[in-house]
C-alpha atoms as a PDB file:
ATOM      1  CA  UNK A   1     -27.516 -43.940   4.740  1.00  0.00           C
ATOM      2  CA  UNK A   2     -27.863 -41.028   2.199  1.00  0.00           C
ATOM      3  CA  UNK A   3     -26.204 -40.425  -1.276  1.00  0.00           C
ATOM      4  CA  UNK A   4     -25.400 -36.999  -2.241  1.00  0.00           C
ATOM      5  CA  UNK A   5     -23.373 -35.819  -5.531  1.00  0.00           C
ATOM      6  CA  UNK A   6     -21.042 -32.875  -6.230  1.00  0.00           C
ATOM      7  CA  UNK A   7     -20.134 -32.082  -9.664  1.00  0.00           C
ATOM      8  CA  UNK A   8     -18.917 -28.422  -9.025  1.00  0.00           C
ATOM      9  CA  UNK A   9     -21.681 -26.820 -10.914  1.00  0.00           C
ATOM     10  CA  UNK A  10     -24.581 -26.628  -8.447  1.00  0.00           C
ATOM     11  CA  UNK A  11     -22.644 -28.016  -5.321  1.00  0.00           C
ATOM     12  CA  UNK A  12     -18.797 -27.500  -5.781  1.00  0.00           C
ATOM     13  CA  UNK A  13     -17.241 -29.917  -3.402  1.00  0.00           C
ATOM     14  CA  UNK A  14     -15.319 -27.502  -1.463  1.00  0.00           C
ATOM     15  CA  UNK A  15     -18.185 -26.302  -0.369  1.00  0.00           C
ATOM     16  CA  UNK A  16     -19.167 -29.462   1.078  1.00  0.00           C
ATOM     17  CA  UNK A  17     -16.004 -30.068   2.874  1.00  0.00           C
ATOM     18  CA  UNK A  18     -16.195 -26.880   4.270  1.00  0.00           C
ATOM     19  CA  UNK A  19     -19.167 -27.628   6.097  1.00  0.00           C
ATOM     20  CA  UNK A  20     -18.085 -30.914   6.801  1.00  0.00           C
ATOM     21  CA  UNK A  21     -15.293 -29.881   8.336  1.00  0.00           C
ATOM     22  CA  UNK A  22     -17.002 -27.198  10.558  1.00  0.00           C
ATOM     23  CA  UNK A  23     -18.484 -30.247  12.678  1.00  0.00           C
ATOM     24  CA  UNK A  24     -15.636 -33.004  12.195  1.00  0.00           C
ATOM     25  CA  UNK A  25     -13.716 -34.608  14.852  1.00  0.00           C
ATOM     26  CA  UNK A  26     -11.219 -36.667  12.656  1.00  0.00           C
ATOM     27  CA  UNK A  27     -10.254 -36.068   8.916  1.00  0.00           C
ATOM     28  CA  UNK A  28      -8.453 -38.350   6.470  1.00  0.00           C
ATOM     29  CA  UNK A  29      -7.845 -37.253   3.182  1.00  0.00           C
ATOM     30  CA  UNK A  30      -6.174 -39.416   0.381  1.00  0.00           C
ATOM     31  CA  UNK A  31      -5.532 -37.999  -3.491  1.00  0.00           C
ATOM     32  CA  UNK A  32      -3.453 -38.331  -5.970  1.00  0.00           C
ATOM     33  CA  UNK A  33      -2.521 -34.527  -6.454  1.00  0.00           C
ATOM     34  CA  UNK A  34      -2.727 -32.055  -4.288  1.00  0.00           C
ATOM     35  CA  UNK A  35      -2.039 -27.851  -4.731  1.00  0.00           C
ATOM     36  CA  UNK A  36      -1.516 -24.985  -2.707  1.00  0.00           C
ATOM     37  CA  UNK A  37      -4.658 -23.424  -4.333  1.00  0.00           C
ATOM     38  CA  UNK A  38      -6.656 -26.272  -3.471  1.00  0.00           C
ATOM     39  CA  UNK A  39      -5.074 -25.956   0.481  1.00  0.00           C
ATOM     40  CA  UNK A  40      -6.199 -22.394   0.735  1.00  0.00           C
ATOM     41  CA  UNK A  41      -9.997 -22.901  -0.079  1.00  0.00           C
ATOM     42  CA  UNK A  42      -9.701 -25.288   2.793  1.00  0.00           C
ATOM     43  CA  UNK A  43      -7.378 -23.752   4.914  1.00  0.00           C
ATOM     44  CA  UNK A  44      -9.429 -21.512   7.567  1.00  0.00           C
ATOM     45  CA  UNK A  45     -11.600 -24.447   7.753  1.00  0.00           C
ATOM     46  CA  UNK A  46      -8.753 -26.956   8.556  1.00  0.00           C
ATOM     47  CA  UNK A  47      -7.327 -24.141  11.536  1.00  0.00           C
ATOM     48  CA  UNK A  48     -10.137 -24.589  12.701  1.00  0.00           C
ATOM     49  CA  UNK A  49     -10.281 -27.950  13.257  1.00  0.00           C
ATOM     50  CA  UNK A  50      -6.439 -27.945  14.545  1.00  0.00           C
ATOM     51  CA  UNK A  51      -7.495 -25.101  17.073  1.00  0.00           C
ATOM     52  CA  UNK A  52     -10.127 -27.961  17.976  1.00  0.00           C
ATOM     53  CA  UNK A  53      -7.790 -30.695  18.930  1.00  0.00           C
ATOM     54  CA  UNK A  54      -8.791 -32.732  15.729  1.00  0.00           C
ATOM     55  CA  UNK A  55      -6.683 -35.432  13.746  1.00  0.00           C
ATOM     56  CA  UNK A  56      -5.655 -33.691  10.323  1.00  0.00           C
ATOM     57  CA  UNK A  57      -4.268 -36.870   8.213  1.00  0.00           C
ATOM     58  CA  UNK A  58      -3.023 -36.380   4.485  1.00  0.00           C
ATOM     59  CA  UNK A  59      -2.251 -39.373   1.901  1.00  0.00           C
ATOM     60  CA  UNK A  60      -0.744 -37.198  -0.962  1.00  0.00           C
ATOM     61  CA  UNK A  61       0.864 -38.466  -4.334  1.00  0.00           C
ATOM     62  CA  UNK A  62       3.795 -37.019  -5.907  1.00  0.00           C
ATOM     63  CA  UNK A  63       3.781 -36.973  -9.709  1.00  0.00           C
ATOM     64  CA  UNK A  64       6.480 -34.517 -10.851  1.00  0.00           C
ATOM     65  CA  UNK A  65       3.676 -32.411 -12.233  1.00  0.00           C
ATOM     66  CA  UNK A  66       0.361 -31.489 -10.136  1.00  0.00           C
ATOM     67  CA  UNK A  67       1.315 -31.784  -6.596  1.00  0.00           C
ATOM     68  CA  UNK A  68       3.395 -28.935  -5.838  1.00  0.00           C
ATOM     69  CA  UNK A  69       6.186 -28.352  -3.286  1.00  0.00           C
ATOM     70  CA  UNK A  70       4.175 -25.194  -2.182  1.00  0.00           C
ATOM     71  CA  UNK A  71       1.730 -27.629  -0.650  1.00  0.00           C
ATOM     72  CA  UNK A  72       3.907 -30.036   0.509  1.00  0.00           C
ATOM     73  CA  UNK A  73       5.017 -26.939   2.848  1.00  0.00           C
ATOM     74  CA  UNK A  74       2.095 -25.710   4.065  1.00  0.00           C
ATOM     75  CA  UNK A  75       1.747 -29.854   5.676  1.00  0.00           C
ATOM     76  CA  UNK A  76       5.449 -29.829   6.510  1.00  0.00           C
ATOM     77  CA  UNK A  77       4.764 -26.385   8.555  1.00  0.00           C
ATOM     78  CA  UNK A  78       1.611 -27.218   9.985  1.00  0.00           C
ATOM     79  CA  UNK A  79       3.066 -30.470  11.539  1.00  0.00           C
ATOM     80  CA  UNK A  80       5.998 -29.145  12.641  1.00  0.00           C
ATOM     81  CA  UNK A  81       3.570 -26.760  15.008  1.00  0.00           C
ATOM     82  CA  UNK A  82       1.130 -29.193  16.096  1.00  0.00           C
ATOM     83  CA  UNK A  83       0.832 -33.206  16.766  1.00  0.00           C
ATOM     84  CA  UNK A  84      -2.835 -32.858  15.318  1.00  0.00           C
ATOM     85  CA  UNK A  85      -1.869 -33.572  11.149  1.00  0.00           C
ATOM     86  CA  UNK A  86       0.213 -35.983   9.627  1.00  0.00           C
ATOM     87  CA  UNK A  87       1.247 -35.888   6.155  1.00  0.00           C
ATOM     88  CA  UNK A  88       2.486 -38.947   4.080  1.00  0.00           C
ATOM     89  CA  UNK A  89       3.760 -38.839   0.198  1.00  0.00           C
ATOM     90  CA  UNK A  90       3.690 -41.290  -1.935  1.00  0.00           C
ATOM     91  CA  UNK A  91       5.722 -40.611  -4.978  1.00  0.00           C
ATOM     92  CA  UNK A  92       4.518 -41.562  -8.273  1.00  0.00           C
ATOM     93  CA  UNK A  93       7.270 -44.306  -9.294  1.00  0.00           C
ATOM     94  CA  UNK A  94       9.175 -44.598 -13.047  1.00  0.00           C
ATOM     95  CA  UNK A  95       6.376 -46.776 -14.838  1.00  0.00           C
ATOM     96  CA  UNK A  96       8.159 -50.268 -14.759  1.00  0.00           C
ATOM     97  CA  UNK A  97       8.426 -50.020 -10.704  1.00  0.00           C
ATOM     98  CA  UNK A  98       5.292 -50.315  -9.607  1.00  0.00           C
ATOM     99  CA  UNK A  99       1.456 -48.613  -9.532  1.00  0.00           C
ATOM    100  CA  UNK A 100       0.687 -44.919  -9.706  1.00  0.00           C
ATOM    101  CA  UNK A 101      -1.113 -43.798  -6.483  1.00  0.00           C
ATOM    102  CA  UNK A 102      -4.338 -42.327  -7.735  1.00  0.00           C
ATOM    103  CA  UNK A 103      -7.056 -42.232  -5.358  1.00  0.00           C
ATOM    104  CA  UNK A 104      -9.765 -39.397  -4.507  1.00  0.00           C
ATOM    105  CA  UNK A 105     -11.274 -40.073  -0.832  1.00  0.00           C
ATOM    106  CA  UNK A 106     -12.634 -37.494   1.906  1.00  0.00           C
ATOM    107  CA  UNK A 107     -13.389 -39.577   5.213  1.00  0.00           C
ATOM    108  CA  UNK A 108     -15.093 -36.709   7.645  1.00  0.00           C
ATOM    109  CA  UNK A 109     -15.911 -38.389  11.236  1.00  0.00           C
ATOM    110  CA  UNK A 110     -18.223 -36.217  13.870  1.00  0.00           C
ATOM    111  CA  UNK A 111     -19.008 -38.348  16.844  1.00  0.00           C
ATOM    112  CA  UNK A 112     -20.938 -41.725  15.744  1.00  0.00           C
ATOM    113  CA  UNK A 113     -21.452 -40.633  12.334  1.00  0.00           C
ATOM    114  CA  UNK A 114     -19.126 -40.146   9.102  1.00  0.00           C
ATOM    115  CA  UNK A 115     -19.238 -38.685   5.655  1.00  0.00           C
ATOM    116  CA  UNK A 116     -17.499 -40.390   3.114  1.00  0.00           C
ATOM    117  CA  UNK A 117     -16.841 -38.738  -0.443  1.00  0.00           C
ATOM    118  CA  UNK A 118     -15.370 -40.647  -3.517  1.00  0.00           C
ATOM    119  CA  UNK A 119     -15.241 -39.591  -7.144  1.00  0.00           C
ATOM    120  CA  UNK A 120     -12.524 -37.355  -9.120  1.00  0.00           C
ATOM    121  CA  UNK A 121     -11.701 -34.228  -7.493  1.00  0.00           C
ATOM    122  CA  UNK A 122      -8.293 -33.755  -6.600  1.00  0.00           C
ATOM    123  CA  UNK A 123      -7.211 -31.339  -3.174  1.00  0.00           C
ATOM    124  CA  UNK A 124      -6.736 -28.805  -6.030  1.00  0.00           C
ATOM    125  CA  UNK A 125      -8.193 -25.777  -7.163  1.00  0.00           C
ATOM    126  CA  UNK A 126      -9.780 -26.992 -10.151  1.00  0.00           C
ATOM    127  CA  UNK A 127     -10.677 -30.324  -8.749  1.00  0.00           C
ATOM    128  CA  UNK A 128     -12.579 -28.544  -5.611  1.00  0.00           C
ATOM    129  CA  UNK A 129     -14.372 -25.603  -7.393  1.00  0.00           C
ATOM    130  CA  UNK A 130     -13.308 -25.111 -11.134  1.00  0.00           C
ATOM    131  CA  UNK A 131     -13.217 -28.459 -12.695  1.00  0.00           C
ATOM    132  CA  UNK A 132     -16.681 -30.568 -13.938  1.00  0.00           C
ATOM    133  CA  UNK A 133     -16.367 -33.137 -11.630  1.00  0.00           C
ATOM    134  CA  UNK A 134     -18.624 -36.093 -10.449  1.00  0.00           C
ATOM    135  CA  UNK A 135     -17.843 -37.271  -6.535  1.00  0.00           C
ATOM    136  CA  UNK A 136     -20.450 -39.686  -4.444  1.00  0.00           C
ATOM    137  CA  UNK A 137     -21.016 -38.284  -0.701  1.00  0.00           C
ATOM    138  CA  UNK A 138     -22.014 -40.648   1.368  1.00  0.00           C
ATOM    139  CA  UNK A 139     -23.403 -39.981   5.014  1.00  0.00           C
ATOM    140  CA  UNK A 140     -23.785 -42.765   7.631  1.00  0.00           C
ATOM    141  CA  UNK A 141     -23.232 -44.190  11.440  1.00  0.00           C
ATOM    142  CA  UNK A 142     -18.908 -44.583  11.480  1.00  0.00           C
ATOM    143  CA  UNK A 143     -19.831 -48.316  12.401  1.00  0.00           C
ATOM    144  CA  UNK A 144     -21.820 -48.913   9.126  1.00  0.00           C
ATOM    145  CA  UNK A 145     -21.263 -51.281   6.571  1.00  0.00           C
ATOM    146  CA  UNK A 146     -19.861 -48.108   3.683  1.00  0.00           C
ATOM    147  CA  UNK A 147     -17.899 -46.466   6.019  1.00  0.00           C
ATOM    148  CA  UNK A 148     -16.275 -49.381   7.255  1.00  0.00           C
ATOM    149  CA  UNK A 149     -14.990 -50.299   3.684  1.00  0.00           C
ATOM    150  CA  UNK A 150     -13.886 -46.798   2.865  1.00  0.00           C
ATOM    151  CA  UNK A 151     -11.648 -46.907   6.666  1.00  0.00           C
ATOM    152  CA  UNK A 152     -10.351 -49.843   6.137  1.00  0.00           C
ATOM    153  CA  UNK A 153      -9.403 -49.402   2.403  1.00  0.00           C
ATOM    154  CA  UNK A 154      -7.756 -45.901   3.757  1.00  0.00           C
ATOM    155  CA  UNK A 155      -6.234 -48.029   6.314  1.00  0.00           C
ATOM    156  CA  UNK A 156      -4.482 -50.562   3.175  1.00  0.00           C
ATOM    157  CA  UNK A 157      -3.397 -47.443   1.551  1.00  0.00           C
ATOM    158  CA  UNK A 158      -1.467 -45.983   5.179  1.00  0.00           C
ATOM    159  CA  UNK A 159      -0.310 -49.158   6.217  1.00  0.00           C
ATOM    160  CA  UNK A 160       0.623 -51.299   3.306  1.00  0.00           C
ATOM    161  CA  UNK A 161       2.094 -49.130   1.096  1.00  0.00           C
ATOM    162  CA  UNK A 162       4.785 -47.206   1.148  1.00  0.00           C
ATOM    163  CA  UNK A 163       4.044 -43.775   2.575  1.00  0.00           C
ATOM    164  CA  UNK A 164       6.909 -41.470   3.886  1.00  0.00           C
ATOM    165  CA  UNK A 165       7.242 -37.753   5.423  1.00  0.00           C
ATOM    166  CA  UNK A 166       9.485 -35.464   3.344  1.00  0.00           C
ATOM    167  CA  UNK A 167      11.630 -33.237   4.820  1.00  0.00           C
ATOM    168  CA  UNK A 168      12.976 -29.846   3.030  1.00  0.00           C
ATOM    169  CA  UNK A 169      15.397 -31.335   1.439  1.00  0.00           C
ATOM    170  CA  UNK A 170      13.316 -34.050  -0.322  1.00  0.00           C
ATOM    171  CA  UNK A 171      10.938 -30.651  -1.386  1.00  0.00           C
ATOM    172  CA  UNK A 172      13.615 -28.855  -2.916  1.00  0.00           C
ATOM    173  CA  UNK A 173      14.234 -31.884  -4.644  1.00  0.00           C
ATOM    174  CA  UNK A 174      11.074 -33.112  -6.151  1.00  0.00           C
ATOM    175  CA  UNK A 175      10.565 -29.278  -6.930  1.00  0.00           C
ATOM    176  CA  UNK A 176      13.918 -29.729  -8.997  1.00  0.00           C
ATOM    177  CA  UNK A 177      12.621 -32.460 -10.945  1.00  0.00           C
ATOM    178  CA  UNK A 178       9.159 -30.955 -11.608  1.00  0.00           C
ATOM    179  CA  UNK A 179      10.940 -27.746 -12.915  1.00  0.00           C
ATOM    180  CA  UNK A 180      12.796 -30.456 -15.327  1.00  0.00           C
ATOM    181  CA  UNK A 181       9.512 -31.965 -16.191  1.00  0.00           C
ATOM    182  CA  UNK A 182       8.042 -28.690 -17.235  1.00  0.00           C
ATOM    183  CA  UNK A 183      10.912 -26.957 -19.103  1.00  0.00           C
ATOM    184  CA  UNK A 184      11.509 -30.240 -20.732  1.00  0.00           C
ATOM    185  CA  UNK A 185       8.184 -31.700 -21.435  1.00  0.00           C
ATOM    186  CA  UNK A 186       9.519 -35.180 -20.505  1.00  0.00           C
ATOM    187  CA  UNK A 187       6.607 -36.339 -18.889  1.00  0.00           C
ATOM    188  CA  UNK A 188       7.838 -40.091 -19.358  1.00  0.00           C
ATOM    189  CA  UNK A 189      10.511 -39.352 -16.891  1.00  0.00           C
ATOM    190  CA  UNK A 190      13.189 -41.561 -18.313  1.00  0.00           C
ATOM    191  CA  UNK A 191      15.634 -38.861 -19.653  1.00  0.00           C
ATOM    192  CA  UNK A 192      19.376 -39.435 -18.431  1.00  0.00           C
ATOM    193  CA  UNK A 193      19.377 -36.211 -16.311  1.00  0.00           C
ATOM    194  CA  UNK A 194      15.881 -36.510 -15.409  1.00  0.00           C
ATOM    195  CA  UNK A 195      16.640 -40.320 -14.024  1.00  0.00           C
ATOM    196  CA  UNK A 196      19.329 -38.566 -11.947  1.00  0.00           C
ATOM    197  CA  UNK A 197      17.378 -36.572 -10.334  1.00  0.00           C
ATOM    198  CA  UNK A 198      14.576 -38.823  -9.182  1.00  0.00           C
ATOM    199  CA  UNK A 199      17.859 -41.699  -8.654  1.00  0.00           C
ATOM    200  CA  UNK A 200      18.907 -39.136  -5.736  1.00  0.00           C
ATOM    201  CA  UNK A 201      15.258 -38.484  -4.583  1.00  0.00           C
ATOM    202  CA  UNK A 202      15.210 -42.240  -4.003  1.00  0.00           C
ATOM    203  CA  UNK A 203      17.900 -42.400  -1.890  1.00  0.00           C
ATOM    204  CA  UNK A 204      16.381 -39.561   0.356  1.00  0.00           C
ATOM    205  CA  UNK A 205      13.119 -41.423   0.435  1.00  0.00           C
ATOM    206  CA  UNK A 206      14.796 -44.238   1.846  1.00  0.00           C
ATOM    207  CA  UNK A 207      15.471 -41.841   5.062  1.00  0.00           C
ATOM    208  CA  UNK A 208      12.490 -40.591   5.307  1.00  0.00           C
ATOM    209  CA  UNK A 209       9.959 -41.281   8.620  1.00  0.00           C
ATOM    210  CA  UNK A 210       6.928 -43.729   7.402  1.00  0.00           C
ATOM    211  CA  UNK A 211       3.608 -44.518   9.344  1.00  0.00           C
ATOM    212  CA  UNK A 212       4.266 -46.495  12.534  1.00  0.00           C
ATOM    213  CA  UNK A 213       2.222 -48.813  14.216  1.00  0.00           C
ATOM    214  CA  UNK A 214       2.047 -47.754  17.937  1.00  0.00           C
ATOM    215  CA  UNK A 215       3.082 -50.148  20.469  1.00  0.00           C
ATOM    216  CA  UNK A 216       0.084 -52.000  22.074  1.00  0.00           C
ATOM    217  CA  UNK A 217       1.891 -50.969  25.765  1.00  0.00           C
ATOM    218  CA  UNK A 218       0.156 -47.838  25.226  1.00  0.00           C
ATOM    219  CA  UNK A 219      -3.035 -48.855  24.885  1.00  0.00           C
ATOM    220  CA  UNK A 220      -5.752 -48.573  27.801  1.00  0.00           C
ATOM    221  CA  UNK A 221      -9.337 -48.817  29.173  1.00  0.00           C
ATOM    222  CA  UNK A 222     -11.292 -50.737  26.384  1.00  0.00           C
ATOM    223  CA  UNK A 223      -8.635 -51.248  23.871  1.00  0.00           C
ATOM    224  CA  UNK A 224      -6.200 -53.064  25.904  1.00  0.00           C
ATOM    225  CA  UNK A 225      -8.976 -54.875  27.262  1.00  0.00           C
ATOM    226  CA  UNK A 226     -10.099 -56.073  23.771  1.00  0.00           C
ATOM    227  CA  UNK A 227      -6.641 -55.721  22.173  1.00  0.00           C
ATOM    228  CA  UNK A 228      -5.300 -58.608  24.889  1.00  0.00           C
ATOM    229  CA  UNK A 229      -8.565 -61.001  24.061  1.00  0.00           C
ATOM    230  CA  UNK A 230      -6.944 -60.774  20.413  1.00  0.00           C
ATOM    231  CA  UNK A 231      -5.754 -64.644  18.801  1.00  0.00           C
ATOM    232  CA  UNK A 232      -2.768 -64.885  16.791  1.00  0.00           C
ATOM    233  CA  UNK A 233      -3.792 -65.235  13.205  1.00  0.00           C
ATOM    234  CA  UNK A 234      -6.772 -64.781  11.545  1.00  0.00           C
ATOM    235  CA  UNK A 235     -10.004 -63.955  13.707  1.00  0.00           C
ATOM    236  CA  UNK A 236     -13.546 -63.232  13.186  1.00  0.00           C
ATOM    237  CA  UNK A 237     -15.926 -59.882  14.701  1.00  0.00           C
ATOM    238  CA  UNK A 238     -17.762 -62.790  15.803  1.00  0.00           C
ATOM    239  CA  UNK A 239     -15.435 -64.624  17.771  1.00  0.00           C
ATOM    240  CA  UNK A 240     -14.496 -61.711  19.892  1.00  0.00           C
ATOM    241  CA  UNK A 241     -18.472 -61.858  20.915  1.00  0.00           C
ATOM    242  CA  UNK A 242     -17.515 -64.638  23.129  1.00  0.00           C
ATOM    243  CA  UNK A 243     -15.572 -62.578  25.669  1.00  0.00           C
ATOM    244  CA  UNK A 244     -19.444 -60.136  26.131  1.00  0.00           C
ATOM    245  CA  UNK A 245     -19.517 -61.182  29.726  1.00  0.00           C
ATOM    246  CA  UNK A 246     -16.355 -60.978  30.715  1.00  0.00           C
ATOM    247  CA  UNK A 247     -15.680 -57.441  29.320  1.00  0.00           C
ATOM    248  CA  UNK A 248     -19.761 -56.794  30.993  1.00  0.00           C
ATOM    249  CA  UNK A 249     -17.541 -57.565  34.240  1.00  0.00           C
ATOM    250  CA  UNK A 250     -14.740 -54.754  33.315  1.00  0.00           C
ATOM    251  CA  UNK A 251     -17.852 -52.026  32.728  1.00  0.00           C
ATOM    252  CA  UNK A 252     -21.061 -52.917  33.868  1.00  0.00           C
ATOM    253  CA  UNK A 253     -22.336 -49.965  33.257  1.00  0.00           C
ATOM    254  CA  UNK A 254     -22.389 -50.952  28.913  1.00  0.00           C
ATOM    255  CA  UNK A 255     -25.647 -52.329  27.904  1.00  0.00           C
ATOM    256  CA  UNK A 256     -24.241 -52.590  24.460  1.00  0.00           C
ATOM    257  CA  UNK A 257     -21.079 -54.634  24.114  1.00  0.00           C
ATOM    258  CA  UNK A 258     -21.270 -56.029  21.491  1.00  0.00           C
ATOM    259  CA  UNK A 259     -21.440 -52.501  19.376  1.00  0.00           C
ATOM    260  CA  UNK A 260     -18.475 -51.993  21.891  1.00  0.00           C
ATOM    261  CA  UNK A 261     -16.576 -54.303  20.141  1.00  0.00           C
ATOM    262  CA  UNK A 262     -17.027 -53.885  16.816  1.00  0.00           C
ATOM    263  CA  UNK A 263     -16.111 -49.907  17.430  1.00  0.00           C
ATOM    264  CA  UNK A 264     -12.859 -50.951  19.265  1.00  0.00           C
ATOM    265  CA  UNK A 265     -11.958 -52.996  16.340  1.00  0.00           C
ATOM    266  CA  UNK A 266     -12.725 -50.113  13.802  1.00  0.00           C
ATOM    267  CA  UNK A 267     -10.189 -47.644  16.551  1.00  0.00           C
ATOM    268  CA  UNK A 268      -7.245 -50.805  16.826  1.00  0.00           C
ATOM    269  CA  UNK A 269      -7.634 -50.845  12.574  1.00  0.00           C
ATOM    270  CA  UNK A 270      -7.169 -47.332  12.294  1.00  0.00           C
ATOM    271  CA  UNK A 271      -4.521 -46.892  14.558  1.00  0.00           C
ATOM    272  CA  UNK A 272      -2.954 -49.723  12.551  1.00  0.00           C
ATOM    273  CA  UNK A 273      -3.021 -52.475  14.861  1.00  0.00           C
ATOM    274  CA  UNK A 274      -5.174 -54.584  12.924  1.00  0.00           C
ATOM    275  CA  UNK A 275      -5.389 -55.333   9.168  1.00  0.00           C
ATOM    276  CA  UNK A 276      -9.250 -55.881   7.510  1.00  0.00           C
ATOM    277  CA  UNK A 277      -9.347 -58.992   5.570  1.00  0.00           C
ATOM    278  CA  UNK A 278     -13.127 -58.417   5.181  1.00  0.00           C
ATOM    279  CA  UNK A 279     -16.624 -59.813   5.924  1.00  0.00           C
ATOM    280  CA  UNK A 280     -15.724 -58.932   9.220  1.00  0.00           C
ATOM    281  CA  UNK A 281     -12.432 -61.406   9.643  1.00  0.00           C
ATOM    282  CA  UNK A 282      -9.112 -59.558  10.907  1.00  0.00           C
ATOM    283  CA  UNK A 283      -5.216 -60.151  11.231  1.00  0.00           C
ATOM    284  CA  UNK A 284      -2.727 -58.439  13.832  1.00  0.00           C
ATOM    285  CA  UNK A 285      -0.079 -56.369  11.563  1.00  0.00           C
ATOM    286  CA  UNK A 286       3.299 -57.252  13.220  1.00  0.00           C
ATOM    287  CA  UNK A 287       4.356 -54.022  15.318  1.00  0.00           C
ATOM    288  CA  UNK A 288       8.200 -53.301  14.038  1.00  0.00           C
END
């Protein structure tokens, strides 16, 4: 495992991603705020990868300030020409509803390895190139022990909160409100009209398509075949170990099963199938 740091003085971070990117096969971003300006230092980059067949995935937060609807269109348009990204909001909520989604985290796979960067730069402008910054990149096999924790604490963020796909209308109305904000300077959001606004943004949200699990009919090859060894309830990595030689039966040709396993576990997580209690013990998520 190696530890690199980008503080936007000697190694901006878009210039990490960019490289990163030039090599990934998957990509899952989640950040609190996210700009247009921030898009477009990654954007030939992230054609790229789309011309490439790779998984684009966005977790964005909406605060009525940062995040702009300018960005929100770029992932609404991009989506709407390819099945390769997916784009999930989650708006930043009055202060006496609930927690403001705030995280910074870059999760780059290529093939059997990962890159993994935490720390405080936004998808922004400033927070990729402009801003004094401080973000840990960490580089590693996909299976190990950091990159695990960073998936699956991507995978709490996708699957148990409350992430939803704006359409145009919902832009035009959280651009609305942010417009208020601004002209205003009500940045506590509880002004009558204000509260109106973001009342009626509610009600859209409420409409809105949300991550999925996929039904476990589609699955084949190796996943069904560990997917269907699965117990109800809680279950262990190493109580899946006991099926070895009967999946060594299904493909022979694997010297290396019980890696096998472990990986399929990490795919049926992130697919959101299963939900990581930790130290290697799991839970099926019910499929709606």
């Amino acid at each position: 495992m190696r530890h690199l740091f980008s503080e936007n003085i000697k190694q901006p971070l878009a210039d990490v991603l960019l490289s990163e990117l030039q090599r990934a096969t998957e990509v899952k971003f989640a950040v609190a705020f996210v700009t247009h300006s921030g898009l477009m230092l990654l954007e030939k980059e992230l054609l790229r990868c789309l011309e490439r067949n790779v998984q684009l995935e966005f977790l964005v937060g909406l605060d009525f300030g940062t995040t702009d609807g300018e960005a929100l269109r770029w992932f609404r348009a991009m989506a709407n020409k390819t099945d390769k990204l997916h784009f999930y909001c989650f708006r930043d909520p009055l202060k006496d509803v609930g927690p403001t989604f705030h995280p910074k985290l870059y999760l780059l796979k290529r093939r059997s390895f990962a890159t993994a960067i935490i720390g405080s730069s936004n998808l922004t402008g400033r927070g990729l190139k402009e801003n004094i910054e401080l973000n840990v990149i960490i580089r590693d096999r996909y299976d190990s022990e950091a990159v695990n924790a960073v998936s699956n604490i991507y995978a709490d963020f996708k699957y148990q909160g409350t992430p939803f796909t704006p359409d145009e209308s919902y832009i035009e109305g959280y651009e609305e409100v942010t417009r208020h904000v601004r002209q205003t300077r009500d940045r506590t959001l509880s002004s009558k009209s204000t509260t109106k606004m973001i009342a009626s943004l509610n009600r859209k949200e409420e409409r809105m398509p949300r991550p999925t699990i996929p039904s476990p009919l589609g699955l084949t090859g190796w996943q069904k075949l560990v997917f269907e060894k699965i117990p109800p309830g809680e279950f262990t990595t190493k109580s899946m170990y006991r099926f070895v030689e009967e999946f060594r039966e299904a493909y022979p040709q694997n010297r290396h099963v019980e890696d096998k396993i472990r990986q399929i576990l990490q795919q049926l997580r992130d697919d959101g199938f299963l939900k990581p209690m930790g130290r290697g013990r799991w839970v099926k998520r019910a499929v709606e």
